[in-house]
N, C-alpha and C. Protein backbone atom coordinates (compact mmCIF):
# COMPACT_ATOMS: atom_id res chain seq x y z
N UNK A 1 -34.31 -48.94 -8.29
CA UNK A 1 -33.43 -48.00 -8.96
C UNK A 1 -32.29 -47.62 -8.03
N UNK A 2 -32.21 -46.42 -7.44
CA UNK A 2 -31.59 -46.31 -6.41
C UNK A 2 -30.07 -45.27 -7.06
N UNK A 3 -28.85 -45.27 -6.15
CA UNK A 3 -27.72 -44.03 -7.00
C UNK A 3 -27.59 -45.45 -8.05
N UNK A 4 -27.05 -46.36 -7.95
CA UNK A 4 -26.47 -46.97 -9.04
C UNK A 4 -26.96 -46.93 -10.59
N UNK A 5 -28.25 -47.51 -10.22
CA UNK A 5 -29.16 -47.32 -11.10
C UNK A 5 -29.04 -45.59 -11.95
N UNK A 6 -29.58 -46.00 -13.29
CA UNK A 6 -29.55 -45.04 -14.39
C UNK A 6 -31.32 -44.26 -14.17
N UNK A 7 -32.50 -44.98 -13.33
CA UNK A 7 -33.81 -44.48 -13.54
C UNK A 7 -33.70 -43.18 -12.67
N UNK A 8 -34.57 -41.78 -13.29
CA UNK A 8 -34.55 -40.83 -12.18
C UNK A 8 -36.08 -41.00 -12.08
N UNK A 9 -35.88 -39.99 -10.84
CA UNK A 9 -37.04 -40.02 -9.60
C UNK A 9 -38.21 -39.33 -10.92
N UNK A 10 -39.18 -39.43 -11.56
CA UNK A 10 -40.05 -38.33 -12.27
C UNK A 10 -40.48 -37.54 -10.92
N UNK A 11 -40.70 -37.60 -10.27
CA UNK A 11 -41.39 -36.63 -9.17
C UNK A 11 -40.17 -35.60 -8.41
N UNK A 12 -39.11 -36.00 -9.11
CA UNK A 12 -37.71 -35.19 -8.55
C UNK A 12 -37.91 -34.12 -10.00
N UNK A 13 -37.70 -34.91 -10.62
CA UNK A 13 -37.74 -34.05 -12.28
C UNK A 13 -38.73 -32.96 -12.20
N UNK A 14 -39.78 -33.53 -11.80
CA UNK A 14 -40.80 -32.52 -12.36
C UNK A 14 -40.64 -31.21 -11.60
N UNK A 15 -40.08 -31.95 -9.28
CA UNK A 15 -40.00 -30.53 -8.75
C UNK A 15 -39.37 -29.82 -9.21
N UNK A 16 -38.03 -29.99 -10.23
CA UNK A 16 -37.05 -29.31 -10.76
C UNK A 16 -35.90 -28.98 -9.06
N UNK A 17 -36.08 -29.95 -8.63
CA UNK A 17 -34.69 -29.78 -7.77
C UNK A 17 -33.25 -29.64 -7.81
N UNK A 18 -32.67 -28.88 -7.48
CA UNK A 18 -31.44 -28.28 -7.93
C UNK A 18 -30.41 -28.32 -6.34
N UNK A 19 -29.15 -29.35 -6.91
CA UNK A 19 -27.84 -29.47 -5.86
C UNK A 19 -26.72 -28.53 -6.25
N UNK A 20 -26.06 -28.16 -5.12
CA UNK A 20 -24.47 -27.96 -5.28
C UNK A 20 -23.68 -28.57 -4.50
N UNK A 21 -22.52 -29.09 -5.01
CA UNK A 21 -21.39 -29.62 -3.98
C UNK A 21 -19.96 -28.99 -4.15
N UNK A 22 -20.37 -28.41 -2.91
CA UNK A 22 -18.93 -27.80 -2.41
C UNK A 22 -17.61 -28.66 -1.68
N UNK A 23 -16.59 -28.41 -3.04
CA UNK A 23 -15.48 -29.16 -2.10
C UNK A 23 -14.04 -28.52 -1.30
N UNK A 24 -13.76 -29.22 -0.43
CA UNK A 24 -12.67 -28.24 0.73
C UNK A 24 -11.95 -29.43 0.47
N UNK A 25 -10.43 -28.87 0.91
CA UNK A 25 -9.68 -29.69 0.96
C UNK A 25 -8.66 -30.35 0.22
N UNK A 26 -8.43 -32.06 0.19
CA UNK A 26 -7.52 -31.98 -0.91
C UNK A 26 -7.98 -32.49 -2.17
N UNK A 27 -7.26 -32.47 -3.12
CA UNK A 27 -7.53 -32.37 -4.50
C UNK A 27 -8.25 -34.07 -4.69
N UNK A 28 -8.20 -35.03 -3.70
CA UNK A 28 -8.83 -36.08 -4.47
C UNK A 28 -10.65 -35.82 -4.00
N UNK A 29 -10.68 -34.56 -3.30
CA UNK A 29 -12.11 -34.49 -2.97
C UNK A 29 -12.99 -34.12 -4.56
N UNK A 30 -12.44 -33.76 -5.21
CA UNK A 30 -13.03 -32.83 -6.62
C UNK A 30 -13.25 -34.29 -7.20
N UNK A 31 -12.86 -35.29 -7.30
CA UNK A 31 -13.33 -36.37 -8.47
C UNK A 31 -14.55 -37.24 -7.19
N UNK A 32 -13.83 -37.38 -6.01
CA UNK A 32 -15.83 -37.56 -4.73
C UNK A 32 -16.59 -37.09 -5.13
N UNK A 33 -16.72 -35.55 -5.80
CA UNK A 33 -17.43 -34.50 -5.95
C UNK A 33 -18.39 -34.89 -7.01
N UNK A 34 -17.53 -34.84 -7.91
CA UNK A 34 -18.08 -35.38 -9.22
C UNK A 34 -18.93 -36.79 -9.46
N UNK A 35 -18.89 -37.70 -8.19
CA UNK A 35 -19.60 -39.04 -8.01
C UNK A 35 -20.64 -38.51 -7.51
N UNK A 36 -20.64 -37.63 -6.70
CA UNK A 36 -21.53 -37.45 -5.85
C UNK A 36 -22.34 -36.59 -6.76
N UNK A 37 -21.76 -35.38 -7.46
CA UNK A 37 -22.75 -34.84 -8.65
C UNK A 37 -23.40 -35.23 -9.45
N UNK A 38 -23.29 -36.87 -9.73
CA UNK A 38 -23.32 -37.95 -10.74
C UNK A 38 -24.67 -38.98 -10.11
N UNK A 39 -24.42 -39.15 -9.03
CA UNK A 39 -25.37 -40.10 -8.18
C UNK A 39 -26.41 -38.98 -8.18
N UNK A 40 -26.51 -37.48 -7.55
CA UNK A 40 -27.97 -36.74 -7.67
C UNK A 40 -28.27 -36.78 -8.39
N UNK A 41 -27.73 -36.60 -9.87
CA UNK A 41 -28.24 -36.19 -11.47
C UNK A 41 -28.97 -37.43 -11.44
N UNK A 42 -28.49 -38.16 -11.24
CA UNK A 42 -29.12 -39.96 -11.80
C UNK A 42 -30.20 -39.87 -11.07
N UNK A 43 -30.49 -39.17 -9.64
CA UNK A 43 -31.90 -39.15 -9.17
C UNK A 43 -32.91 -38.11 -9.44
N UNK A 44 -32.42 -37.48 -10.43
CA UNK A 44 -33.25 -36.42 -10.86
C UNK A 44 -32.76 -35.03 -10.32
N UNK A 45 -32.03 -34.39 -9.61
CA UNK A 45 -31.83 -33.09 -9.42
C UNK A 45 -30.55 -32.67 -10.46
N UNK A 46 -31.10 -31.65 -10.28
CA UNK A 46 -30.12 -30.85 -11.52
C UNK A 46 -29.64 -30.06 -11.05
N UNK A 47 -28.11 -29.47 -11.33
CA UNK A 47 -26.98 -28.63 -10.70
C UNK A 47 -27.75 -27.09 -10.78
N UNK A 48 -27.53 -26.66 -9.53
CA UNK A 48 -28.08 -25.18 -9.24
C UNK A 48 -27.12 -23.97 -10.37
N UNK A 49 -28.13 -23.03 -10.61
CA UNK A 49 -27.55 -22.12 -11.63
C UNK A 49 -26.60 -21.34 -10.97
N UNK A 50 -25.57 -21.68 -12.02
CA UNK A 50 -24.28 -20.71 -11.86
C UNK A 50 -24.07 -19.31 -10.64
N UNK A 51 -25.33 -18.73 -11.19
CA UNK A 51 -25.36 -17.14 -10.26
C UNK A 51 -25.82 -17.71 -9.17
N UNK A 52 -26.44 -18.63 -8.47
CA UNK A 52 -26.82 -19.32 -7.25
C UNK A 52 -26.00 -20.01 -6.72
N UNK A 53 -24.70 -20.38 -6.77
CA UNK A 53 -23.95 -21.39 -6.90
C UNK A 53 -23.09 -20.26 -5.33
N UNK A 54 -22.92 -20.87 -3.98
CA UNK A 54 -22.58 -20.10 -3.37
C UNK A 54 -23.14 -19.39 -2.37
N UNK A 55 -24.22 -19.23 -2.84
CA UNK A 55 -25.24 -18.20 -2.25
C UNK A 55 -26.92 -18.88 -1.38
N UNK A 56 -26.46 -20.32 -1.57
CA UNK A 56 -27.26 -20.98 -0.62
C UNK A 56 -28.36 -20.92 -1.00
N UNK A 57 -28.80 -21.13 -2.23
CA UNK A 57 -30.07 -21.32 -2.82
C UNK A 57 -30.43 -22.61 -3.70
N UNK A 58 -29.63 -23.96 -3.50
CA UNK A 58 -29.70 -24.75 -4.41
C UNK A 58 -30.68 -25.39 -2.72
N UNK A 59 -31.53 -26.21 -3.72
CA UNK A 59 -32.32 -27.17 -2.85
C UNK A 59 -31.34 -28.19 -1.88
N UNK A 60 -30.42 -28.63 -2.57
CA UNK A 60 -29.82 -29.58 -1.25
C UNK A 60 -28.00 -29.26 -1.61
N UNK A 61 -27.28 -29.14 -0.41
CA UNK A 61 -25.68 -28.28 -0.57
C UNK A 61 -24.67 -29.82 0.01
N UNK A 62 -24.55 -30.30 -0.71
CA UNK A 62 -23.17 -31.00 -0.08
C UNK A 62 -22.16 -30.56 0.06
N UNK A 63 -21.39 -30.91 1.50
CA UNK A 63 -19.88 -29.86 1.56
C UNK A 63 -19.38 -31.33 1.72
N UNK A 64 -17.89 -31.43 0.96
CA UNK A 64 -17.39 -32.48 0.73
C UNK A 64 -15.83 -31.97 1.00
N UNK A 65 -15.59 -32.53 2.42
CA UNK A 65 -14.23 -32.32 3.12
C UNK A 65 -12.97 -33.27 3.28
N UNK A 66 -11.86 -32.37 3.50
CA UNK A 66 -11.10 -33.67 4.36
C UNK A 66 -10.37 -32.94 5.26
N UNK A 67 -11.25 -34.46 6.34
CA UNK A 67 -10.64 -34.02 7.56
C UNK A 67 -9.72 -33.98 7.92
N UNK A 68 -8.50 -34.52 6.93
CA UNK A 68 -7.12 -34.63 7.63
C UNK A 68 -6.30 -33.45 7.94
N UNK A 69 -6.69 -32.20 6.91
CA UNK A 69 -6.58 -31.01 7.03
C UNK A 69 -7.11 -30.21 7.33
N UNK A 70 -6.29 -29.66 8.78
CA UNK A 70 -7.41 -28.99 9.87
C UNK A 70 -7.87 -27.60 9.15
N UNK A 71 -7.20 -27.01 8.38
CA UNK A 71 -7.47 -25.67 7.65
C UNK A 71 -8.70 -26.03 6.50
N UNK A 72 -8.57 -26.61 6.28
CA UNK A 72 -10.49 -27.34 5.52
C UNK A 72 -11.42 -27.94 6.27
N UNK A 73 -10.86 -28.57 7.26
CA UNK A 73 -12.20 -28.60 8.48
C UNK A 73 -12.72 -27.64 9.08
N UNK A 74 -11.66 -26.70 9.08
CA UNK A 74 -12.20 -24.83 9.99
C UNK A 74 -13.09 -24.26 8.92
N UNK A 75 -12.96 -24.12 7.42
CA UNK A 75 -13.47 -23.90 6.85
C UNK A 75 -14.80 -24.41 6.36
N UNK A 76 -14.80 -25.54 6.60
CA UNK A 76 -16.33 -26.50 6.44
C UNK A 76 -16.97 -25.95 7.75
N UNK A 77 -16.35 -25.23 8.92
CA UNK A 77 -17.45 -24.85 10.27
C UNK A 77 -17.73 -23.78 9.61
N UNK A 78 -16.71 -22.85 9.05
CA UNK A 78 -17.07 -20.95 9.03
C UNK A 78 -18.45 -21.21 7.93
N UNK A 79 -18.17 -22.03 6.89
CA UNK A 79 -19.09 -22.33 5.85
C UNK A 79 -20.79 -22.50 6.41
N UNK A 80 -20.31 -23.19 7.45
CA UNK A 80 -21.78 -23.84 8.09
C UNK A 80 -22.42 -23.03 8.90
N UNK A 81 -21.20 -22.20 9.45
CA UNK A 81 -21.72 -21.44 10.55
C UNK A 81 -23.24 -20.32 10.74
N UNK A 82 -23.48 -20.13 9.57
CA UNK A 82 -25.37 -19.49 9.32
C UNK A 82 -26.18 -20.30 9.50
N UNK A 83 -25.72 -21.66 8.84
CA UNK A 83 -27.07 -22.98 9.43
C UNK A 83 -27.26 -23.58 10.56
């Protein structure tokens, strides 16, 4: 199976695992975002609820940057900086 693949994980499903992906930067990061939101779903996790969204409670957080802009790289550290 794997991201390409359409099969999800049943043992992902059932934990009910839940992602968010946070994007910095420039605007072609939001459609990365959306691949990358696309490849978890396909493995079974499902997008963390709205009121959680932020607040560091989704099971797995992608931060999705670009580095070319140093003012979104500072911000991907301040972001990180509790973990």
């Amino acid at each position: 199976t794997g991201v390409a693949g359409t099969d999800t994980s049943p043992a992902l499903e059932e934990a009910g695992l839940t992602y968010e992906v946070v994007s910095m930067g420039c605007q072609m990061n939001a459609a990365d975002s959306e691949r990358m939101a696309g490849s978890l779903e396909a493995l079974g996790f499902r997008p963390a609820p709205e009121a959680s969204v932020g607040k560091g409670r989704a099971d797995v957080v992608v931060v999705n940057t670009c580095s070319i802009r140093d003012h979104a790289e500072q911000k991907v550290y301040s972001t990180l900086g509790p973990y």
